[in-house]
C-alpha atoms as a PDB file:
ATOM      1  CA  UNK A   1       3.170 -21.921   7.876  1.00  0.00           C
ATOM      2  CA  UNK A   2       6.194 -21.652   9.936  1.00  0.00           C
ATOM      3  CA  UNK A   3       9.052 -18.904   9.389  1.00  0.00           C
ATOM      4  CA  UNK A   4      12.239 -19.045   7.892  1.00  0.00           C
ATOM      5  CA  UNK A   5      15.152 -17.855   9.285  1.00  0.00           C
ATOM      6  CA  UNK A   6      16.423 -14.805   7.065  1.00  0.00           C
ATOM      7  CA  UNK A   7      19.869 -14.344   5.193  1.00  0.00           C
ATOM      8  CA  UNK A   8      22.780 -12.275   6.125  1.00  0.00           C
ATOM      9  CA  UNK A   9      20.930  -8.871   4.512  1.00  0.00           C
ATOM     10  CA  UNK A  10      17.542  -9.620   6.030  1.00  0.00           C
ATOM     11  CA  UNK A  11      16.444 -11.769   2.736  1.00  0.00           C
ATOM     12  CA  UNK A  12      14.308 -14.478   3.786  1.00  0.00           C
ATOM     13  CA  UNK A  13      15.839 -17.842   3.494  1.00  0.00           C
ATOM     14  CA  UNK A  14      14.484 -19.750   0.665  1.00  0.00           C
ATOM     15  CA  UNK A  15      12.325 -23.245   1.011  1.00  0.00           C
ATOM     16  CA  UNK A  16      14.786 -25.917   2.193  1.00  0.00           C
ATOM     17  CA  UNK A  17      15.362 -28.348  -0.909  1.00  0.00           C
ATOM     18  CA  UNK A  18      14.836 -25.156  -3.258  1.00  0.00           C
ATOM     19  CA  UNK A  19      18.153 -26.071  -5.034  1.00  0.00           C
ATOM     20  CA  UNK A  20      19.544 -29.520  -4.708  1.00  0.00           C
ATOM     21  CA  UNK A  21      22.808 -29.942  -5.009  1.00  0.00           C
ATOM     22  CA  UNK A  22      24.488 -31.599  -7.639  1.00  0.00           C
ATOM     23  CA  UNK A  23      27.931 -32.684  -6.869  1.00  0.00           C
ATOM     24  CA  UNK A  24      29.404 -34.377 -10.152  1.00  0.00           C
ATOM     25  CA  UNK A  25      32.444 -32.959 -11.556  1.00  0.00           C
ATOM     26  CA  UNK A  26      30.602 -32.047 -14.496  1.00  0.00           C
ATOM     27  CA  UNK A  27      27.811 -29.752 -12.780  1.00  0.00           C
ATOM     28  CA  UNK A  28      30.896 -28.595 -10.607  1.00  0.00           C
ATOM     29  CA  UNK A  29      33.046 -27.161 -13.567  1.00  0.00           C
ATOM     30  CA  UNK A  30      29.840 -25.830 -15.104  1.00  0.00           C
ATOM     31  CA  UNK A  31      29.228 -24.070 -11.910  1.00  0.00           C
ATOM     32  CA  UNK A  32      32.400 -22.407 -11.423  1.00  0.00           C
ATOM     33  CA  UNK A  33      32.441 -21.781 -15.262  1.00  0.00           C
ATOM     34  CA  UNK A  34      29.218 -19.740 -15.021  1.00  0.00           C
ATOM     35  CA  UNK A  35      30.268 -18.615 -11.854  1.00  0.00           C
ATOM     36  CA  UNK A  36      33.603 -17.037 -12.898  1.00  0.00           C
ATOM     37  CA  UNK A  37      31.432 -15.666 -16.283  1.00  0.00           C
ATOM     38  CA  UNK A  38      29.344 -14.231 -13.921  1.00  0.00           C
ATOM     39  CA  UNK A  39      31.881 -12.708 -11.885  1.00  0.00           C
ATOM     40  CA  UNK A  40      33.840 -11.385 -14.571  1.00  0.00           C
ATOM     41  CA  UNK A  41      30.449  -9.408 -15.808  1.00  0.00           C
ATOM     42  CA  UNK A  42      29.776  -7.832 -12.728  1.00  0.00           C
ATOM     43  CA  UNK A  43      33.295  -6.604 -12.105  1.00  0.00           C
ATOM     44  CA  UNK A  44      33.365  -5.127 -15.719  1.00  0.00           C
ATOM     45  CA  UNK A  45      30.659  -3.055 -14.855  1.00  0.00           C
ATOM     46  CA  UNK A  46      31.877  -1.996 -11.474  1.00  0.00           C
ATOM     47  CA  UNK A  47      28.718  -1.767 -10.179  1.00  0.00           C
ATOM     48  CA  UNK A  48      28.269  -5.772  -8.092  1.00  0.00           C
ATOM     49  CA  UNK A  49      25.563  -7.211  -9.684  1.00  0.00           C
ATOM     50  CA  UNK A  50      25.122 -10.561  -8.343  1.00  0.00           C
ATOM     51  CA  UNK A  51      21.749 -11.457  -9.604  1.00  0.00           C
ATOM     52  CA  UNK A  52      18.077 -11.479  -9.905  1.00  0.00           C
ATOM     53  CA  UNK A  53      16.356 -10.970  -6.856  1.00  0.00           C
ATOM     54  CA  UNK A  54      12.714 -11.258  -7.958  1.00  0.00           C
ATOM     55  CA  UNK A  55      10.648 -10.146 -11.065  1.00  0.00           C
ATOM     56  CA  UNK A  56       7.606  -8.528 -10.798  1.00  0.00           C
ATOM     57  CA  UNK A  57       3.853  -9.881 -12.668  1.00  0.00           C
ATOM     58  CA  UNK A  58       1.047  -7.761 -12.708  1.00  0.00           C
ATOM     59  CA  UNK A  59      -2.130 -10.033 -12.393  1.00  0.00           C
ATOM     60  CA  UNK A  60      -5.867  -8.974 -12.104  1.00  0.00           C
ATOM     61  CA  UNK A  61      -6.918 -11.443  -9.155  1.00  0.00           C
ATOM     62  CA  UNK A  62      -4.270 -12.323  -7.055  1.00  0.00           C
ATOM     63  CA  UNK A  63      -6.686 -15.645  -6.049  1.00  0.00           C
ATOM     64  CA  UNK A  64      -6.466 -17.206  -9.338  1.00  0.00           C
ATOM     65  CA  UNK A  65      -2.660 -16.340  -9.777  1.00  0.00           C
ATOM     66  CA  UNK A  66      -2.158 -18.054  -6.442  1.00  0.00           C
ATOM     67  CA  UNK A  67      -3.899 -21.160  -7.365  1.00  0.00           C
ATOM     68  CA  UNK A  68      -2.098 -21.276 -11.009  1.00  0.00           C
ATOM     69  CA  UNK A  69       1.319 -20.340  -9.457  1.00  0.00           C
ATOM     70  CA  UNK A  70       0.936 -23.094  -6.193  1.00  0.00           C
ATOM     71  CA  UNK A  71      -1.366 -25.621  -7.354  1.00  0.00           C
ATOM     72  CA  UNK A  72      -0.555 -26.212 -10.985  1.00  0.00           C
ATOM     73  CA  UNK A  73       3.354 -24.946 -10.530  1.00  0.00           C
ATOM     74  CA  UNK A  74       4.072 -25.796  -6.960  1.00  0.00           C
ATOM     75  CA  UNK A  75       5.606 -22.817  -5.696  1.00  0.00           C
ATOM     76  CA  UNK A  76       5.747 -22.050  -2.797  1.00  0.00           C
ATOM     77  CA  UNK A  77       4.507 -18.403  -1.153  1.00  0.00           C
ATOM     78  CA  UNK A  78       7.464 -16.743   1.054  1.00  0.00           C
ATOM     79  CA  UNK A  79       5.199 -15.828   4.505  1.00  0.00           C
ATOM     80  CA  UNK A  80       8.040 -13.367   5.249  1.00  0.00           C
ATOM     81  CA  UNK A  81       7.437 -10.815   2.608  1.00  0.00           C
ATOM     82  CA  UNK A  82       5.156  -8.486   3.713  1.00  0.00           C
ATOM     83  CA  UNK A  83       1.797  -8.014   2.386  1.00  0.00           C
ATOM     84  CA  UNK A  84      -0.175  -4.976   3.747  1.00  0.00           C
ATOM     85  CA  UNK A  85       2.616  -2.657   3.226  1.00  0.00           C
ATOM     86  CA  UNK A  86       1.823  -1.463  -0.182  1.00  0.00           C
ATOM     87  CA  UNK A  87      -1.078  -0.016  -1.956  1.00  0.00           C
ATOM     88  CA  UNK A  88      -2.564  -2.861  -3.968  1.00  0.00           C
ATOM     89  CA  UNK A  89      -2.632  -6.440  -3.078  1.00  0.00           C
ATOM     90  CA  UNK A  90       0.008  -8.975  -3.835  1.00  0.00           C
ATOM     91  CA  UNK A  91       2.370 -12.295  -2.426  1.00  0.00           C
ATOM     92  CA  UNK A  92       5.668 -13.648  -3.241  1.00  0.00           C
ATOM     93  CA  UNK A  93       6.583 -16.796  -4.490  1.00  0.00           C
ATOM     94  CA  UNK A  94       9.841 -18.580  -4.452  1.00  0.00           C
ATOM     95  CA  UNK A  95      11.438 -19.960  -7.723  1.00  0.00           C
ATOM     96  CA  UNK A  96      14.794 -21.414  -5.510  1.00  0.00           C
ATOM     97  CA  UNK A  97      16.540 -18.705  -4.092  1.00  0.00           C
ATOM     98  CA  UNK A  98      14.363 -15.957  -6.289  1.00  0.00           C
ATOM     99  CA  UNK A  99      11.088 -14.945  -6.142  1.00  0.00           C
ATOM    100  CA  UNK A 100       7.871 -14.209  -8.358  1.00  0.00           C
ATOM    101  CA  UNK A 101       6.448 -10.860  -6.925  1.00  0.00           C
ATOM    102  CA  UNK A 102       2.146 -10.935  -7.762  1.00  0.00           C
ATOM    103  CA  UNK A 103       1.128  -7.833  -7.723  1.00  0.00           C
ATOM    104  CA  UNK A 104      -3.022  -7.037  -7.909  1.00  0.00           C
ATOM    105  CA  UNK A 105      -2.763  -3.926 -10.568  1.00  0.00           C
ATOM    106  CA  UNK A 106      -5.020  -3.009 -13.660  1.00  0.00           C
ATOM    107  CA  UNK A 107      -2.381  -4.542 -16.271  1.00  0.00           C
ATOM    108  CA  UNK A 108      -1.779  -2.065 -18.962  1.00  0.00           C
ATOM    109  CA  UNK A 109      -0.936  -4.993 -21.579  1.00  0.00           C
ATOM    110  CA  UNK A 110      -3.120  -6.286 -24.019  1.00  0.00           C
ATOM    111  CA  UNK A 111      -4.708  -9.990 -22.438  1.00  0.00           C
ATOM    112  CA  UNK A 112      -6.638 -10.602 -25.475  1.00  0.00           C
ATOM    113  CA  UNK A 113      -4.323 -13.898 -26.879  1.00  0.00           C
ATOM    114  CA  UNK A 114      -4.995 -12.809 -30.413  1.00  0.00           C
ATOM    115  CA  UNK A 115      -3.070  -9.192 -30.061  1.00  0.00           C
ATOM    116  CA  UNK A 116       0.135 -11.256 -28.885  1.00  0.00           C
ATOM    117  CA  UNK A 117       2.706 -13.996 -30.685  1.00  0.00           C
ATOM    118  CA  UNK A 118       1.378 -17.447 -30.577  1.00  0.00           C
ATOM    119  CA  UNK A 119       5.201 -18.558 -29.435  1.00  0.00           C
ATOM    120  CA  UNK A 120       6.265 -17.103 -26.160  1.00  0.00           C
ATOM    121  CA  UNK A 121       9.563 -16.779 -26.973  1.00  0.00           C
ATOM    122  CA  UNK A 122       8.463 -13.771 -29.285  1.00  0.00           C
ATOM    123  CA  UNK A 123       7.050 -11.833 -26.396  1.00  0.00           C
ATOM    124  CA  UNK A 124       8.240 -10.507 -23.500  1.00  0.00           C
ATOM    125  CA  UNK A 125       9.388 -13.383 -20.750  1.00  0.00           C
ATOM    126  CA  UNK A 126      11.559 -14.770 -18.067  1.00  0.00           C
ATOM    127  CA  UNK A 127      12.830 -17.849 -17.542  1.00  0.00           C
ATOM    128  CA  UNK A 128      13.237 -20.547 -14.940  1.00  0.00           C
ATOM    129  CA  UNK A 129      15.279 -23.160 -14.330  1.00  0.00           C
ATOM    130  CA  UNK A 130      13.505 -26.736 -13.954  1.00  0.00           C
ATOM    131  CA  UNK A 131      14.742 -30.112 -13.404  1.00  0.00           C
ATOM    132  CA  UNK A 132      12.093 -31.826 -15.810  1.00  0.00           C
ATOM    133  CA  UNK A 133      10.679 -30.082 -18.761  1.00  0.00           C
ATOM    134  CA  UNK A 134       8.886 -33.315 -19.651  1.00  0.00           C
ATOM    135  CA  UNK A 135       7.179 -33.325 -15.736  1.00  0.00           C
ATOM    136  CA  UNK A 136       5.987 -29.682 -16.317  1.00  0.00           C
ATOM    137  CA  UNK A 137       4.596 -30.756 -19.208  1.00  0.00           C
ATOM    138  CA  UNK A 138       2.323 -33.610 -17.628  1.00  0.00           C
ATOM    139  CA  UNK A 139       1.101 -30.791 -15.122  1.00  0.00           C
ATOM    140  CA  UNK A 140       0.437 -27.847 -17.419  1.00  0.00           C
ATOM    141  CA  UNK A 141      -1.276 -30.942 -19.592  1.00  0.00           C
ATOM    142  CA  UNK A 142      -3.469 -32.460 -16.495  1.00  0.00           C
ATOM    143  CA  UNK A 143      -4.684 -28.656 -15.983  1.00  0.00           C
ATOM    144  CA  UNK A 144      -5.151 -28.189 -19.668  1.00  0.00           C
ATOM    145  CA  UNK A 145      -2.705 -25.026 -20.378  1.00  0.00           C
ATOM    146  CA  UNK A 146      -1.266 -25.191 -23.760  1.00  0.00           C
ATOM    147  CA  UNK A 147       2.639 -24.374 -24.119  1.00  0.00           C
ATOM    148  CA  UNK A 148       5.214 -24.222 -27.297  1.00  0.00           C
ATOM    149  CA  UNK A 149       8.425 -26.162 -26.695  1.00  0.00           C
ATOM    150  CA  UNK A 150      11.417 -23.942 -27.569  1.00  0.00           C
ATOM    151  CA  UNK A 151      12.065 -23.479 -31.626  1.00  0.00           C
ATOM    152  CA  UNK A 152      15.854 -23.557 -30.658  1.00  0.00           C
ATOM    153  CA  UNK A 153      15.840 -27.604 -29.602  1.00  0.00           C
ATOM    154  CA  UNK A 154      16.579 -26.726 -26.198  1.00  0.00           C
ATOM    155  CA  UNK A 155      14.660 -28.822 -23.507  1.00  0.00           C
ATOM    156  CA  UNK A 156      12.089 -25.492 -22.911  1.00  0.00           C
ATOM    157  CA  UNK A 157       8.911 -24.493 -23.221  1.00  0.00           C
ATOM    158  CA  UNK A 158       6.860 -21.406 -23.213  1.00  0.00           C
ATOM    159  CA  UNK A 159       3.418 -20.926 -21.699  1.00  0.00           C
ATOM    160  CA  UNK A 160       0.959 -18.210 -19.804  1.00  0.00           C
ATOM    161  CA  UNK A 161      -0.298 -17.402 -16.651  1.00  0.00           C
ATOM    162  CA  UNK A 162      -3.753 -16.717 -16.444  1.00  0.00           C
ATOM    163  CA  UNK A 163      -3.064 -12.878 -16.994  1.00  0.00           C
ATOM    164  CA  UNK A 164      -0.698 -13.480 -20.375  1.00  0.00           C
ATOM    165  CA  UNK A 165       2.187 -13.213 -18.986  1.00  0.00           C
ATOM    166  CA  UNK A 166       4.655 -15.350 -20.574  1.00  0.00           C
ATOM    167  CA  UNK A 167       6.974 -17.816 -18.866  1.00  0.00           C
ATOM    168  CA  UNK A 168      10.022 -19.800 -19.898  1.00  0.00           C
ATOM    169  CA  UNK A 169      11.155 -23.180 -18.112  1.00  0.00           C
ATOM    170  CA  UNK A 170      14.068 -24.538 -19.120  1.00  0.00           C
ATOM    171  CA  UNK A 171      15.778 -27.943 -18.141  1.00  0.00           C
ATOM    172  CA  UNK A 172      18.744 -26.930 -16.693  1.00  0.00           C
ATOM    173  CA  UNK A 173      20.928 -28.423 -13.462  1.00  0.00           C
ATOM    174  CA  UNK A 174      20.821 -26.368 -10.207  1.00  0.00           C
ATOM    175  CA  UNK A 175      23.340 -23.436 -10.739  1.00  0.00           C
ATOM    176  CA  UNK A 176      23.645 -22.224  -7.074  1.00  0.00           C
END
């Protein structure tokens, strides 16, 4: 896998084509609109958030997560991020400019399905923006993992990883 050339603050670039661009007026005024929101948040709490770099998933074998995360999800692994510098075993993934950080830890969360809410909207989650809920669905269907589409209406749907951790996918138009 070739390199990347890395951002400004040594953050790896992420996959060309991570985040189309939209240019309609529409997506345009939504951008700036969520754009100036998000600005406006940040500077009321003086301290610069700008976003989400990466969220961490524990996961028992880092094998298996790979396969479910790249195979059935298609993300791609970021080659830059080190992986012998820490004491367990783990890779990142890019979700567009973000990344999923696997981490190979005993998970102190119950994995047994019947000790959590059938919905995963009533556990804890993150979300991720997707162009086509409906396409997801066809590939978490092909590989036979069951999801709940969002109670709210919203073109979403909740569904696990192989180590119970919930994720949210949302249809939503690129916002960077």
């Amino acid at each position: 896998m070739s390199a990347r050339p890395c951002s400004p603050k040594g953050r790896a670039s992420p996959p060309t084509g991570a985040r189309p661009a939209n240019n309609s007026a529409g997506a345009r005024g939504k951008r700036a609109s969520a754009s100036a929101s998000a600005s406006a948040s940040s500077a009321s709490t003086g301290l610069g958030f700008v976003g989400v770099h990466h969220v961490g998933l524990i996961c028992e074998n880092l094998e298996k997560s790979m396969e479910f995360y790249q195979d059935v999800l298609g993300l791609p692994i970021n080659p830059e991020r080190p992986d012998d510098r820490l004491p367990y075993r783990g890779a990142w993934l890019w979700i567009g400019p973000e990344m999923i950080h696997l981490m190979e830890l005993p998970n102190p969360d119950p994995t047994d399905l019947s000790d959590r809410p059938d919905h995963g909207g009533r556990d804890r989650h993150f979300c991720m923006g997707v162009e086509d809920v409906p396409a997801l669905e066809e590939a978490l269907n092909k590989n036979g993992i069951p999801y709940t589409k969002s109670k709210s209406g919203r073109a979403a749907i909740f569904f696990r990883d192989p180590d119970a951790n919930t994720l949210e996918c949302v249809e939503t138009e690129p916002w960077r």
